[in-house]
Protein backbone atom coordinates (compact mmCIF):
# COMPACT_ATOMS: atom_id res chain seq x y z
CA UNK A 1 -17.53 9.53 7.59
CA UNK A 2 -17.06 5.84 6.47
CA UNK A 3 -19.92 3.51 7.64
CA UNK A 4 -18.43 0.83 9.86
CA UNK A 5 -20.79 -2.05 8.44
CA UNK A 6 -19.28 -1.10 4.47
CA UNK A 7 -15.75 -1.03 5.81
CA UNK A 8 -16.32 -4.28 7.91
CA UNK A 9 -17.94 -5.82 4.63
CA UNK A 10 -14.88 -4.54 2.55
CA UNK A 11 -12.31 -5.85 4.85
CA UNK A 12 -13.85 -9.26 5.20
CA UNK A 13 -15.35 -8.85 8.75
CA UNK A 14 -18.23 -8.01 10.28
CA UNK A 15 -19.20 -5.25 12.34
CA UNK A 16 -19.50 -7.44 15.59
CA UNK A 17 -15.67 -8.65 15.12
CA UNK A 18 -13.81 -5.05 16.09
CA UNK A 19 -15.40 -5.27 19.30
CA UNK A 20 -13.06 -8.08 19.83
CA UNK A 21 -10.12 -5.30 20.38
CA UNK A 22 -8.79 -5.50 23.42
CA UNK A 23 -7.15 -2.05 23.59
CA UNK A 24 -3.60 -3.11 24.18
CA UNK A 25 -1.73 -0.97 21.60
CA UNK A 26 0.60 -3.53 20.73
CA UNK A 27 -0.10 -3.31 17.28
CA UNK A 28 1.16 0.57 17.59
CA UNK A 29 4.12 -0.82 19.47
CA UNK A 30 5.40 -2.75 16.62
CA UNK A 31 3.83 -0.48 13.93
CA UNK A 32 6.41 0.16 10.86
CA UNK A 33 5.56 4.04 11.17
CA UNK A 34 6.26 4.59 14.54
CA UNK A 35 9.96 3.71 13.37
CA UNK A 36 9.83 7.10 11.59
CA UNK A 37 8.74 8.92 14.21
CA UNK A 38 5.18 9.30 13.01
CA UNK A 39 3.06 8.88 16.31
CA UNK A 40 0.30 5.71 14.84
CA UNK A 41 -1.88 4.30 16.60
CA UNK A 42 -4.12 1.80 14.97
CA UNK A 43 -5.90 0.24 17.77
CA UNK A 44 -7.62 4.39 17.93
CA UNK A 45 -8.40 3.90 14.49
CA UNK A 46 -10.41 0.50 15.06
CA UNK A 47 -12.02 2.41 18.29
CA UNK A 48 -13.41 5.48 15.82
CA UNK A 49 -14.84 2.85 13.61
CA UNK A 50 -16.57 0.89 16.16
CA UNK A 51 -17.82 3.64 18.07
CA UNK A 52 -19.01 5.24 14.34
CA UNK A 53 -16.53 8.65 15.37
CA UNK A 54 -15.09 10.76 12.76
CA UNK A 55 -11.60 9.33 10.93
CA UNK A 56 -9.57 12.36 9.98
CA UNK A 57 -8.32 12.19 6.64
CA UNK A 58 -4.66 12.61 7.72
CA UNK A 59 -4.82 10.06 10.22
CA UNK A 60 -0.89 8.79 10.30
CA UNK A 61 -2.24 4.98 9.82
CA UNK A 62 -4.32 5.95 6.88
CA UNK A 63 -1.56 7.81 5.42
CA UNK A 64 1.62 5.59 5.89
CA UNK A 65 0.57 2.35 6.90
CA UNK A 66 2.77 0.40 4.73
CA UNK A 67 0.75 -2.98 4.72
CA UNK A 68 3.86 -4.72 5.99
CA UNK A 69 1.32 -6.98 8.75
CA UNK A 70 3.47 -6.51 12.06
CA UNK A 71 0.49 -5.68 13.76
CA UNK A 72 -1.53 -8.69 12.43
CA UNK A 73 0.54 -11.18 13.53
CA UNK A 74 1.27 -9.21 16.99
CA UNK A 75 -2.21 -8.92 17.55
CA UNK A 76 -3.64 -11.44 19.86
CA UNK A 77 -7.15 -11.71 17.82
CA UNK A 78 -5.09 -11.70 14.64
CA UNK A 79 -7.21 -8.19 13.64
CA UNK A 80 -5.74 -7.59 9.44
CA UNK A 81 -5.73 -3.88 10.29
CA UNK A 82 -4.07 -3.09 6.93
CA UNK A 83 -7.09 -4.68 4.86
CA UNK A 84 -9.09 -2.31 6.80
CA UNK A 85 -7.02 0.09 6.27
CA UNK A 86 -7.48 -0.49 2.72
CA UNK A 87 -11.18 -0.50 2.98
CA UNK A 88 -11.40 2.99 5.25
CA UNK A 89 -9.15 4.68 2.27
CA UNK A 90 -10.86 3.05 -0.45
CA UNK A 91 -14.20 4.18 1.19
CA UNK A 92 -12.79 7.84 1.87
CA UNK A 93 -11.32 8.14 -1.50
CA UNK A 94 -8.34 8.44 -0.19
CA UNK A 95 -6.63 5.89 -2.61
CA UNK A 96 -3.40 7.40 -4.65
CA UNK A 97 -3.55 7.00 -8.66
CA UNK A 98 -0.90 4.16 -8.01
CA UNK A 99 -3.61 2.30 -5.67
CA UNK A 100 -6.71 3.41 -8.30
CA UNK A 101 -4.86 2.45 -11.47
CA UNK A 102 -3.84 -1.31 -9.45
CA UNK A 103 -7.18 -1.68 -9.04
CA UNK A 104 -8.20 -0.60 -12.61
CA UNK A 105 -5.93 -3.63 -13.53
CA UNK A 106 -7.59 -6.33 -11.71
CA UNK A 107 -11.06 -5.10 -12.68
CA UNK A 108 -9.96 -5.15 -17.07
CA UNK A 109 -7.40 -7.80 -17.32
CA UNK A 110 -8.15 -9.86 -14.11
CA UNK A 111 -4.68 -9.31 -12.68
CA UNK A 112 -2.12 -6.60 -12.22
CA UNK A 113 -0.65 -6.01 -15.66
CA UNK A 114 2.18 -3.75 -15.07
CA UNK A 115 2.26 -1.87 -17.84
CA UNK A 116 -1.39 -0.66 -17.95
CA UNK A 117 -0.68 0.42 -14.18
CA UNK A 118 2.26 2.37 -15.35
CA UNK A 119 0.48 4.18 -18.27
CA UNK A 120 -2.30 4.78 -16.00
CA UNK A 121 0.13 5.78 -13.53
CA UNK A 122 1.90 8.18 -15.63
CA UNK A 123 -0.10 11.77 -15.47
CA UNK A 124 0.78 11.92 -11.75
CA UNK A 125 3.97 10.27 -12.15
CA UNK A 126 4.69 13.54 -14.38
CA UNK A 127 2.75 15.81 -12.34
CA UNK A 128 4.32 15.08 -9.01
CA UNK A 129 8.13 14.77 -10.90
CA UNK A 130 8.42 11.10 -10.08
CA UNK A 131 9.94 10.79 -13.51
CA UNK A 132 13.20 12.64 -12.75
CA UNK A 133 14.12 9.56 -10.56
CA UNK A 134 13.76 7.05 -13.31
CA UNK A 135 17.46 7.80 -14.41
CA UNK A 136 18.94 7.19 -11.24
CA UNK A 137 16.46 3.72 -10.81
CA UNK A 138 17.96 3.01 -14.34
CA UNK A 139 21.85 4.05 -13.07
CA UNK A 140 21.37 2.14 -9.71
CA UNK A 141 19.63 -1.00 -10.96
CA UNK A 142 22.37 -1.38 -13.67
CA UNK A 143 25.30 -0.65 -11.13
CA UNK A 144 23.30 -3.39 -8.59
CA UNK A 145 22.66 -6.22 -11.49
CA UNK A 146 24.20 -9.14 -11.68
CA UNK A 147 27.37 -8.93 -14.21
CA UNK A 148 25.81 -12.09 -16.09
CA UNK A 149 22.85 -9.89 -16.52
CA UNK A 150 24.84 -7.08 -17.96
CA UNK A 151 26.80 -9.06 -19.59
CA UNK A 152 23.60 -10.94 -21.47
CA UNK A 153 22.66 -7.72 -22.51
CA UNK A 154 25.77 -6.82 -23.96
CA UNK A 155 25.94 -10.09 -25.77
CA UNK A 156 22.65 -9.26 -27.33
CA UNK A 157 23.33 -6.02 -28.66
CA UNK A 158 26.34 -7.87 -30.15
CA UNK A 159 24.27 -10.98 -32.03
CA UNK A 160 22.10 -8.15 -33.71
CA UNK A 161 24.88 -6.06 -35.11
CA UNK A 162 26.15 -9.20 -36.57
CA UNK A 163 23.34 -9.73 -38.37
């Protein structure tokens, strides 16, 4: 069970500042994920921290919340729900490798270095298949670029067969 004074500490509050909640549920009402028919509720998940309950692991917020900050700037106390979000996950180990290896980056280089995400990335990449989609990003980005982009390429390829 995540401790409400590490999570508060993690997402830049402190514990006194959830009571603030008022309990309206507007920030499920706009909520990205109840789009998809996924039933969220984040205002419950700020209630089972405050009142130190038990946060299931498969809690819909925890698991989908896409960070996109509707429900911040819905909220009437401005509440960043997703940075606690963050924080509850990061405290529940509940992070993916994508989310571990981004913040393997920061902590070595500083800042996200793509590459060294990707390569620390790539076990579950291959694990979960993610890699068979690669050739259709590759097919689809090159159908969606820019000609002049294409075309630069092309041009390239070109000057270094002349040479």
């Amino acid at each position: 069970m995540p401790k409400i004074d590490v999570i508060a500490e993690l997402a830049g509050y402190k514990r006194e500042d959830f009571s603030v909640c008022l309990g309206c549920k507007i920030c499920g009402s706009v909520c990205t994920i109840n789009d998809l028919s996924v039933p969220a509720n984040p205002q419950a998940l700020l209630l089972a921290l405050f009142l130190q309950k038990e946060v299931a692991h498969d809690d819909p917020v925890l698991a989908y919340c896409t960070n996109c900050y509707n429900c911040v700037s819905a909220c009437p106390w401005r509440i960043r729900i997703p940075e606690i979000v963050r924080a509850v996950k990061g405290e529940m180990g509940l992070e993916t490798p994508f989310e571990k290896a981004f913040k393997s980056s920061i902590g070595v280089w500083g800042r996200v270095y793509e590459p060294y995400v990707f390569l620390k990335s790539l076990p579950f990449l291959l694990r979960e298949g993610y890699l068979a989609y690669v050739i259709r990003w590759k097919e689809y980005m090159n159908f969606h670029l820019p000609h002049k982009v294409k075309d630069m390429g092309r041009r390239q390829r070109k000057d270094r067969k002349e040479r």
